[in-house]
PDB file of N, CA and C in Angstrom:
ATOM      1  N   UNK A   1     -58.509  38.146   0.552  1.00  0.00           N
ATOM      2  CA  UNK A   1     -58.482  39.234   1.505  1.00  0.00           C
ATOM      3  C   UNK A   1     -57.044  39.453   1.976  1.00  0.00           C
ATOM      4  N   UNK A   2     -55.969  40.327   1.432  1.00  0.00           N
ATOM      5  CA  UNK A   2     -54.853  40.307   1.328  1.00  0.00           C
ATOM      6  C   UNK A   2     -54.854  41.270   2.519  1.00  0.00           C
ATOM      7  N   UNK A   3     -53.813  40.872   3.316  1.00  0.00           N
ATOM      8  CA  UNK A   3     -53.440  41.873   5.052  1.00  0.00           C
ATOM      9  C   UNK A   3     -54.132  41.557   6.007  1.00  0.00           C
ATOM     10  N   UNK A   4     -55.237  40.160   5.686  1.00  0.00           N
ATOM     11  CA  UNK A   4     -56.116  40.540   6.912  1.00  0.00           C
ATOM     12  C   UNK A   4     -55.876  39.334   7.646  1.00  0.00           C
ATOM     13  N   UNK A   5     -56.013  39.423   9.144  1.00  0.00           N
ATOM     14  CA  UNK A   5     -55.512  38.253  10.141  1.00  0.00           C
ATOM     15  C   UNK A   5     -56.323  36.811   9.727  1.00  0.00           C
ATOM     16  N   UNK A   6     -56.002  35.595   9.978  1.00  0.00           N
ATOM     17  CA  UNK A   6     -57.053  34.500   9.721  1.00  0.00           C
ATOM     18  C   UNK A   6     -58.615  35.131  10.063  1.00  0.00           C
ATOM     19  N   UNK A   7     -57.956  35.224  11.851  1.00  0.00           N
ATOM     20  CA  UNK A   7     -59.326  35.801  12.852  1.00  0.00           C
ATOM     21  C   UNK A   7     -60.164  36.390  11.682  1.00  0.00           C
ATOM     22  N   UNK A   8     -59.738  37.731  11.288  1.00  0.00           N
ATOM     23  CA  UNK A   8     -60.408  38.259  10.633  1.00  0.00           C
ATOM     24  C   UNK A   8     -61.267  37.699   8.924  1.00  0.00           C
ATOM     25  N   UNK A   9     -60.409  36.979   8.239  1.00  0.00           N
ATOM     26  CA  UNK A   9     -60.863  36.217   7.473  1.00  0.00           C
ATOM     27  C   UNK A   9     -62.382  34.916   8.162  1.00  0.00           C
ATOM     28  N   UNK A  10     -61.750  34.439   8.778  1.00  0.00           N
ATOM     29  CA  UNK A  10     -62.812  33.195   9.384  1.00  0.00           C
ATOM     30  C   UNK A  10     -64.132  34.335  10.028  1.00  0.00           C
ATOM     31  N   UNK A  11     -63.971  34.759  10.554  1.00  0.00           N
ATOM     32  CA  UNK A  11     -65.389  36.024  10.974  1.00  0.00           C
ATOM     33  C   UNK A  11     -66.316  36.647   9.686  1.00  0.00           C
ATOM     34  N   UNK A  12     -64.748  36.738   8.222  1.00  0.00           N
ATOM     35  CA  UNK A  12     -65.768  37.943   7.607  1.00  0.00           C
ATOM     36  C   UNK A  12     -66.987  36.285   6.582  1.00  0.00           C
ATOM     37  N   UNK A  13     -65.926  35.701   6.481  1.00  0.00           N
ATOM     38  CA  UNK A  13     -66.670  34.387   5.919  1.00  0.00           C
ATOM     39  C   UNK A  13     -67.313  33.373   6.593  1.00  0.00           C
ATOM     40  N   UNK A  14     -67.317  33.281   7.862  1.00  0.00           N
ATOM     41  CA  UNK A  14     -68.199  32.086   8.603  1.00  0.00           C
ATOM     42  C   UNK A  14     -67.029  30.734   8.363  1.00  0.00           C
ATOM     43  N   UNK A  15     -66.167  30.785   8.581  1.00  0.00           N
ATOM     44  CA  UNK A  15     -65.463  29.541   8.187  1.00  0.00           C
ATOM     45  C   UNK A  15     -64.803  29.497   9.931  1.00  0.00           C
ATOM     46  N   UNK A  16     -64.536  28.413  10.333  1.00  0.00           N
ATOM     47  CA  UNK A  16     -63.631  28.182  11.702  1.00  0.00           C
ATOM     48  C   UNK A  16     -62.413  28.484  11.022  1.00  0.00           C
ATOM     49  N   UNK A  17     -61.616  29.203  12.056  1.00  0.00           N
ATOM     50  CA  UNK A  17     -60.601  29.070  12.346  1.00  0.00           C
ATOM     51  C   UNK A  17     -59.383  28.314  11.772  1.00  0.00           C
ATOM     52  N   UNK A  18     -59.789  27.328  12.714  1.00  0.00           N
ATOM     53  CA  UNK A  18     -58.477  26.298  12.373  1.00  0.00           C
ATOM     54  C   UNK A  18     -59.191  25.521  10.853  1.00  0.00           C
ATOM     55  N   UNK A  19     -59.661  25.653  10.279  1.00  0.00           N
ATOM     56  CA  UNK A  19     -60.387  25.429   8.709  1.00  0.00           C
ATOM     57  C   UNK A  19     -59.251  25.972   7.593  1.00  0.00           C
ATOM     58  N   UNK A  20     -59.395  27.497   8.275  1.00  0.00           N
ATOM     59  CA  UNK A  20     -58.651  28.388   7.625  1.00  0.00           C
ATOM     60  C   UNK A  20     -57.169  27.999   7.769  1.00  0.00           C
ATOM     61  N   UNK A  21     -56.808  27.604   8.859  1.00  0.00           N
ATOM     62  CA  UNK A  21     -55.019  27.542   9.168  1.00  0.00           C
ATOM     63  C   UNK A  21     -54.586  26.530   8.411  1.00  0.00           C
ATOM     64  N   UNK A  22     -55.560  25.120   8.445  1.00  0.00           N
ATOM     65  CA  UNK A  22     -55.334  24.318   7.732  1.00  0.00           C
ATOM     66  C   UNK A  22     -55.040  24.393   6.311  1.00  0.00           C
ATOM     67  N   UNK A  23     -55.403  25.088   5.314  1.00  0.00           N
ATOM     68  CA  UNK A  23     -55.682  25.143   4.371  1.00  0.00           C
ATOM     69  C   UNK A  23     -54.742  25.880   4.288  1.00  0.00           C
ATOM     70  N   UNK A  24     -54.012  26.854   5.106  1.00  0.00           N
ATOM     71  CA  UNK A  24     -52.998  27.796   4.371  1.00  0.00           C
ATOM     72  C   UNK A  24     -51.692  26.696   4.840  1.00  0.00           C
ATOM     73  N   UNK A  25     -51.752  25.684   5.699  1.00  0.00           N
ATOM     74  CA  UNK A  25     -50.934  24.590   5.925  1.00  0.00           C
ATOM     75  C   UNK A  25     -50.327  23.898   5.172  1.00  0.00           C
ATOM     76  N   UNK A  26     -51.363  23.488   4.639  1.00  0.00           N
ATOM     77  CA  UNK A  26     -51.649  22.790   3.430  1.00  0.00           C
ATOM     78  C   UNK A  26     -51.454  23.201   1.777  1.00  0.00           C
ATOM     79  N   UNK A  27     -51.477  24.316   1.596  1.00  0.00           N
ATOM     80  CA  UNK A  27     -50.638  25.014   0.712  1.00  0.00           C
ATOM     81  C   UNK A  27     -49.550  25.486   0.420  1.00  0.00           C
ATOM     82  N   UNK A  28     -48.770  25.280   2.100  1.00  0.00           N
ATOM     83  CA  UNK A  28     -47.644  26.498   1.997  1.00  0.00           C
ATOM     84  C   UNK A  28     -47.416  27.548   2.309  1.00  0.00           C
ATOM     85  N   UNK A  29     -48.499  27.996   2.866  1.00  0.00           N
ATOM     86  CA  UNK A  29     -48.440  29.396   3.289  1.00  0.00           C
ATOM     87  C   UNK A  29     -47.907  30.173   4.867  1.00  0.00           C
ATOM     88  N   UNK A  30     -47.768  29.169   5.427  1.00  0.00           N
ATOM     89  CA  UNK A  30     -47.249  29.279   6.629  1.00  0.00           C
ATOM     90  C   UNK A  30     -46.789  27.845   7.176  1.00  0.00           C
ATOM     91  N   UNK A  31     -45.660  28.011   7.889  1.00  0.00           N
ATOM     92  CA  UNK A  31     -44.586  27.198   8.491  1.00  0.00           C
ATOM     93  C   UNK A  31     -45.597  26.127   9.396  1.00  0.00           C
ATOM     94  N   UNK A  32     -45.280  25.125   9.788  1.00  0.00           N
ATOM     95  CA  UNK A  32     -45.729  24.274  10.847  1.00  0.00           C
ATOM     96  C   UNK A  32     -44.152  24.345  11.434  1.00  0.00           C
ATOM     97  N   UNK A  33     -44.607  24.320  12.941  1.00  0.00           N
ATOM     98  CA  UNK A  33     -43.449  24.310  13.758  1.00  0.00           C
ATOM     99  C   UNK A  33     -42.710  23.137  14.038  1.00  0.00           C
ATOM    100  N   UNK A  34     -41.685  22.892  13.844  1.00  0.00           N
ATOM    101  CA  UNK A  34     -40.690  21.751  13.748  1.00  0.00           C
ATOM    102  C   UNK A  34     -41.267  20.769  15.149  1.00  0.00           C
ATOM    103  N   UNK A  35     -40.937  19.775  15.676  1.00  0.00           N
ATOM    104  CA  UNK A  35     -41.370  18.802  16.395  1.00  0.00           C
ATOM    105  C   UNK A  35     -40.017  18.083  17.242  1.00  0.00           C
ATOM    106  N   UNK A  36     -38.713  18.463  16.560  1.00  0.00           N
ATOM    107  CA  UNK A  36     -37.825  18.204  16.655  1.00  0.00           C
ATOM    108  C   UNK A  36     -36.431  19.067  17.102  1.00  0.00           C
ATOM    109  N   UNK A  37     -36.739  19.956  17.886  1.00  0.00           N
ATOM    110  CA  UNK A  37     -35.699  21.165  18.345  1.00  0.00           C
ATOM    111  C   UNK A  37     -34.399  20.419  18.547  1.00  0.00           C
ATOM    112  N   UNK A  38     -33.139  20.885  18.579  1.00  0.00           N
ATOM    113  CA  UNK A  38     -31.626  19.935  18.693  1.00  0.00           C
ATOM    114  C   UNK A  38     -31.143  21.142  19.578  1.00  0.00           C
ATOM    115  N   UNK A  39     -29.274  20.904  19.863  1.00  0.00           N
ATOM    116  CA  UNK A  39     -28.905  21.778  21.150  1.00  0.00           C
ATOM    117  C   UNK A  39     -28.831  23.021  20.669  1.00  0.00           C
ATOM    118  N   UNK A  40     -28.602  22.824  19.028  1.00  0.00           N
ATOM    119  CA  UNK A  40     -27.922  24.221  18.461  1.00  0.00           C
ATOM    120  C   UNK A  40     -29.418  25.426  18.615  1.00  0.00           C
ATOM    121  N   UNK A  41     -30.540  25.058  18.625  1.00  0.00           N
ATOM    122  CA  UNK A  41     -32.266  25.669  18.873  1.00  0.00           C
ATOM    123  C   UNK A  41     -31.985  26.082  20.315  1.00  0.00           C
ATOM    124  N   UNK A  42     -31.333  25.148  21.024  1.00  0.00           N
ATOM    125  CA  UNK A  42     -31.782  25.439  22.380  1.00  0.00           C
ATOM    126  C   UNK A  42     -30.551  26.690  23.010  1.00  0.00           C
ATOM    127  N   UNK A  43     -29.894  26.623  22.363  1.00  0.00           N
ATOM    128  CA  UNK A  43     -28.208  27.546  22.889  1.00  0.00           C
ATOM    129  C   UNK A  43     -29.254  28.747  22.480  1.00  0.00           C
ATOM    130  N   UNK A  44     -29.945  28.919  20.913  1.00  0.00           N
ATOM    131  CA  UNK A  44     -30.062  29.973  19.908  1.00  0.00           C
ATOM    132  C   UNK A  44     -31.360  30.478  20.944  1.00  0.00           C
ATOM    133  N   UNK A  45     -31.813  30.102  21.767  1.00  0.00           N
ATOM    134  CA  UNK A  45     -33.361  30.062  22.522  1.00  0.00           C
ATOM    135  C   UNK A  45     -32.323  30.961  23.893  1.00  0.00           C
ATOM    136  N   UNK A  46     -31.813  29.931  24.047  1.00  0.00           N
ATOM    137  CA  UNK A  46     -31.329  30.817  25.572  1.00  0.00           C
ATOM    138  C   UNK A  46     -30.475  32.635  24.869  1.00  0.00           C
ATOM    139  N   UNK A  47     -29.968  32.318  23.968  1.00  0.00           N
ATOM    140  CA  UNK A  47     -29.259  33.820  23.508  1.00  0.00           C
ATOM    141  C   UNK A  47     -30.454  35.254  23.196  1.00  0.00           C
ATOM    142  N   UNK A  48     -31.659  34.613  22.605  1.00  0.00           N
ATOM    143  CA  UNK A  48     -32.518  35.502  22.236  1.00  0.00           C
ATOM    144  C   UNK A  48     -33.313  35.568  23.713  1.00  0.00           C
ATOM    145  N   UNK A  49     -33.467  35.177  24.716  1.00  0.00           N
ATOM    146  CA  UNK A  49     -33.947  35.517  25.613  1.00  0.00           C
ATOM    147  C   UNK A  49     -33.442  36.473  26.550  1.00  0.00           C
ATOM    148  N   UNK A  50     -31.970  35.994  26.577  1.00  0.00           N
ATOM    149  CA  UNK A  50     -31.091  36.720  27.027  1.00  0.00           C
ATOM    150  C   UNK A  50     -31.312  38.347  26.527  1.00  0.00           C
ATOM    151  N   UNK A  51     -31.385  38.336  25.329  1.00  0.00           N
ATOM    152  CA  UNK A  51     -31.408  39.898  24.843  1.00  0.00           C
ATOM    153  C   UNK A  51     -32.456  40.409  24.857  1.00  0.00           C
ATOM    154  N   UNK A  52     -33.704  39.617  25.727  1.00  0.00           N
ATOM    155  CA  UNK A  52     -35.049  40.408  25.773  1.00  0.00           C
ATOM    156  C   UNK A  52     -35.944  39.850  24.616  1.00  0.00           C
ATOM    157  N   UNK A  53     -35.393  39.082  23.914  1.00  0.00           N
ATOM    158  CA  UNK A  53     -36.984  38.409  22.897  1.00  0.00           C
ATOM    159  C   UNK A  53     -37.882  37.457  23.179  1.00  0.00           C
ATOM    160  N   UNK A  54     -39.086  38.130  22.930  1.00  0.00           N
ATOM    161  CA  UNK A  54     -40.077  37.060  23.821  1.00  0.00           C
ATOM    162  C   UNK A  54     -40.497  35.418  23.307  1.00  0.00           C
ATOM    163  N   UNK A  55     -40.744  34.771  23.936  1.00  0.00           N
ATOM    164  CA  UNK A  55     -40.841  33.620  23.491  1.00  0.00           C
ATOM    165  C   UNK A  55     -42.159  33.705  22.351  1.00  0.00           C
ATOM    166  N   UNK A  56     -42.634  34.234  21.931  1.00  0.00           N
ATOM    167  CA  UNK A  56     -43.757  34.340  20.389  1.00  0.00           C
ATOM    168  C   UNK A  56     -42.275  34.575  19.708  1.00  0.00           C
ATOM    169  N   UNK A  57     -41.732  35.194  19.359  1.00  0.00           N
ATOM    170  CA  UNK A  57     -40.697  36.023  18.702  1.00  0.00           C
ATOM    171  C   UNK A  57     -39.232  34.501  18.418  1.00  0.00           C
ATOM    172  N   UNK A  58     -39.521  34.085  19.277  1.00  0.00           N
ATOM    173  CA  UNK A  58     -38.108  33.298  19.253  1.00  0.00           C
ATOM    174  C   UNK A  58     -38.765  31.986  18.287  1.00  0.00           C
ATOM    175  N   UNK A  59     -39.863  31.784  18.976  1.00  0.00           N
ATOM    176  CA  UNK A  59     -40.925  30.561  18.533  1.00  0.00           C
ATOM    177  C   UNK A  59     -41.171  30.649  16.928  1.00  0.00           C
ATOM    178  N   UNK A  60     -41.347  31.925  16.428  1.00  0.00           N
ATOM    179  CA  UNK A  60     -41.200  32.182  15.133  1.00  0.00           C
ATOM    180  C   UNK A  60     -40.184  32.220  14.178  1.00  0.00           C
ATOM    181  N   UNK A  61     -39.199  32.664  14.902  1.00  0.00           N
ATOM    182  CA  UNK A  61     -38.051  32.765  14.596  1.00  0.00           C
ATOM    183  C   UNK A  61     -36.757  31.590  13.946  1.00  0.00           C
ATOM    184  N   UNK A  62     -36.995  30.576  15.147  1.00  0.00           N
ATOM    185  CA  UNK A  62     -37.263  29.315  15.093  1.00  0.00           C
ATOM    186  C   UNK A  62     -37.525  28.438  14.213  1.00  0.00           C
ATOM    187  N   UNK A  63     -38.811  28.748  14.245  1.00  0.00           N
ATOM    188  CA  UNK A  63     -39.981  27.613  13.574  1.00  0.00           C
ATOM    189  C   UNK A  63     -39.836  25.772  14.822  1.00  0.00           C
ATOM    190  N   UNK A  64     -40.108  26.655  15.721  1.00  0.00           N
ATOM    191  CA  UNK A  64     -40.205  25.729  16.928  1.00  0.00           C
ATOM    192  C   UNK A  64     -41.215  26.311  17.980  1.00  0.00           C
ATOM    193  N   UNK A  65     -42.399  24.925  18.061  1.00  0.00           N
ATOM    194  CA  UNK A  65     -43.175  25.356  19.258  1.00  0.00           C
ATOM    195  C   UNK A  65     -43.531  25.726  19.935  1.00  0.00           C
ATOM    196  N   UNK A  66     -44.355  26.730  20.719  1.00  0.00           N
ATOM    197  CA  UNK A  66     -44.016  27.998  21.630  1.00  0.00           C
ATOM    198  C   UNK A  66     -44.119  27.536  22.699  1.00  0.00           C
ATOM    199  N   UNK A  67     -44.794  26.133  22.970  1.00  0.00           N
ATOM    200  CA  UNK A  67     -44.853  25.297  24.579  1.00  0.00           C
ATOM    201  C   UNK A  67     -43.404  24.973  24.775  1.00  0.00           C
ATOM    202  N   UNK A  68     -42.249  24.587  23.846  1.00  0.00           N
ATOM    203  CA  UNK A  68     -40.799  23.977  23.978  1.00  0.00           C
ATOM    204  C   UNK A  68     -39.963  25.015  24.164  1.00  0.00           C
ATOM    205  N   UNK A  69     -40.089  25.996  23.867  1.00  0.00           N
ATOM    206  CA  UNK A  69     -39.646  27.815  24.104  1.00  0.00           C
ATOM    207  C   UNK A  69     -40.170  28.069  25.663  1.00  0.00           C
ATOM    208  N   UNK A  70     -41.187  27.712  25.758  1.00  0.00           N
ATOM    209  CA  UNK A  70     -41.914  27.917  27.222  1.00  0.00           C
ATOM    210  C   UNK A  70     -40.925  27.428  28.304  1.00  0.00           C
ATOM    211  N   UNK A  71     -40.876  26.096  27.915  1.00  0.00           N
ATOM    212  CA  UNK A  71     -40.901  25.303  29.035  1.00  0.00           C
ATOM    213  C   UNK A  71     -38.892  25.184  29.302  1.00  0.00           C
ATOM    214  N   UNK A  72     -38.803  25.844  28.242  1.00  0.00           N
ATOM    215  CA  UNK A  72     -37.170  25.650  28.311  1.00  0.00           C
ATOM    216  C   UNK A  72     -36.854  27.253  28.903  1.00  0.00           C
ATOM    217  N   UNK A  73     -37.847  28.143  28.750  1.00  0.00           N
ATOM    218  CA  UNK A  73     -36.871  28.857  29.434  1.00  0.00           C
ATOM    219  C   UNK A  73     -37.663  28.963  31.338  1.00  0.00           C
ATOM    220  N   UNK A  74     -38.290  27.647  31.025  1.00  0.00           N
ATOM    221  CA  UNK A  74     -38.716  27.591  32.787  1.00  0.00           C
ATOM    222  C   UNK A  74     -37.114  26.945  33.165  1.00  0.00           C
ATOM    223  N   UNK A  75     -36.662  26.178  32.452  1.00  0.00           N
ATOM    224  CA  UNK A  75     -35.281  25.323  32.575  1.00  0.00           C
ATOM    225  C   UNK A  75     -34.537  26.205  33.070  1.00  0.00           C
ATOM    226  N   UNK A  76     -34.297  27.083  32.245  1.00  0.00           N
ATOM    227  CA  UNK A  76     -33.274  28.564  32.074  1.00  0.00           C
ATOM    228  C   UNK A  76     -33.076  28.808  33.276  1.00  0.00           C
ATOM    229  N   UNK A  77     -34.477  29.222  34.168  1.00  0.00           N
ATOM    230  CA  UNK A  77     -34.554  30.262  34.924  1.00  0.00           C
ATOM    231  C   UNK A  77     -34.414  29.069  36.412  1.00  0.00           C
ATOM    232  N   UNK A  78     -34.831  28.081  36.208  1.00  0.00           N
ATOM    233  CA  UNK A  78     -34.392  27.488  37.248  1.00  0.00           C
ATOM    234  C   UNK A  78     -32.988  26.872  37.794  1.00  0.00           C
ATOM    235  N   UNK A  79     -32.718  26.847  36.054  1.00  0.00           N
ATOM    236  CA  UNK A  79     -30.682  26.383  36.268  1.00  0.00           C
ATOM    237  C   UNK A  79     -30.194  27.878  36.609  1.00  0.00           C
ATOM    238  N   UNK A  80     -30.592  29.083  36.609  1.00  0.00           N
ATOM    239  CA  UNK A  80     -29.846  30.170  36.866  1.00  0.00           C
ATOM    240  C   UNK A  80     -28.882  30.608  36.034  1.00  0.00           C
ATOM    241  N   UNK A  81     -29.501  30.407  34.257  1.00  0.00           N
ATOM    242  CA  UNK A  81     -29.181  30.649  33.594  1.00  0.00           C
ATOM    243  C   UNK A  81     -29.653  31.937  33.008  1.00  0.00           C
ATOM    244  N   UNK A  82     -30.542  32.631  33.524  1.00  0.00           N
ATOM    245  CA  UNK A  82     -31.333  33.705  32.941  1.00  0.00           C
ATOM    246  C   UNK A  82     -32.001  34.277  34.350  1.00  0.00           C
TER     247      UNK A  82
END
């Protein structure tokens, strides 16, 4: 089913979800998000925020966690960096 969201795959077939993610995991087909962000992620995190990109966007961008994107630009905003 070429174009169509997991969501939409796992609904049209009865399969869960995360069944489906796994398996495209597991093939290659999509990134697992690194576990390991360094300063040069975190400078590149504060610059794309800066210009208005949302943390889904940076998180992808990345290939870093969207809770470590989260929580760093709670950092941001409390150092009065953003």
């Amino acid at each position: 089913m070429m174009g169509k969201s997991v969501t939409e795959v796992s609904k049209h077939f009865g399969i869960h979800y995360t069944t489906i993610k796994s398996w495209m995991i597991k093939e290659g087909l999509v990134k697992t998000p690194r576990n390991n962000p360094n300063e040069e992620d975190m400078n590149q995190t504060l610059d794309m925020l800066r210009e208005g990109k949302t943390e889904y966007i940076i998180s992808r961008k990345l290939n870093i966690r969207i809770d470590t994107i989260i929580e760093w630009k709670k950092d941001f905003q409390r150092d009065g960096f953003l």
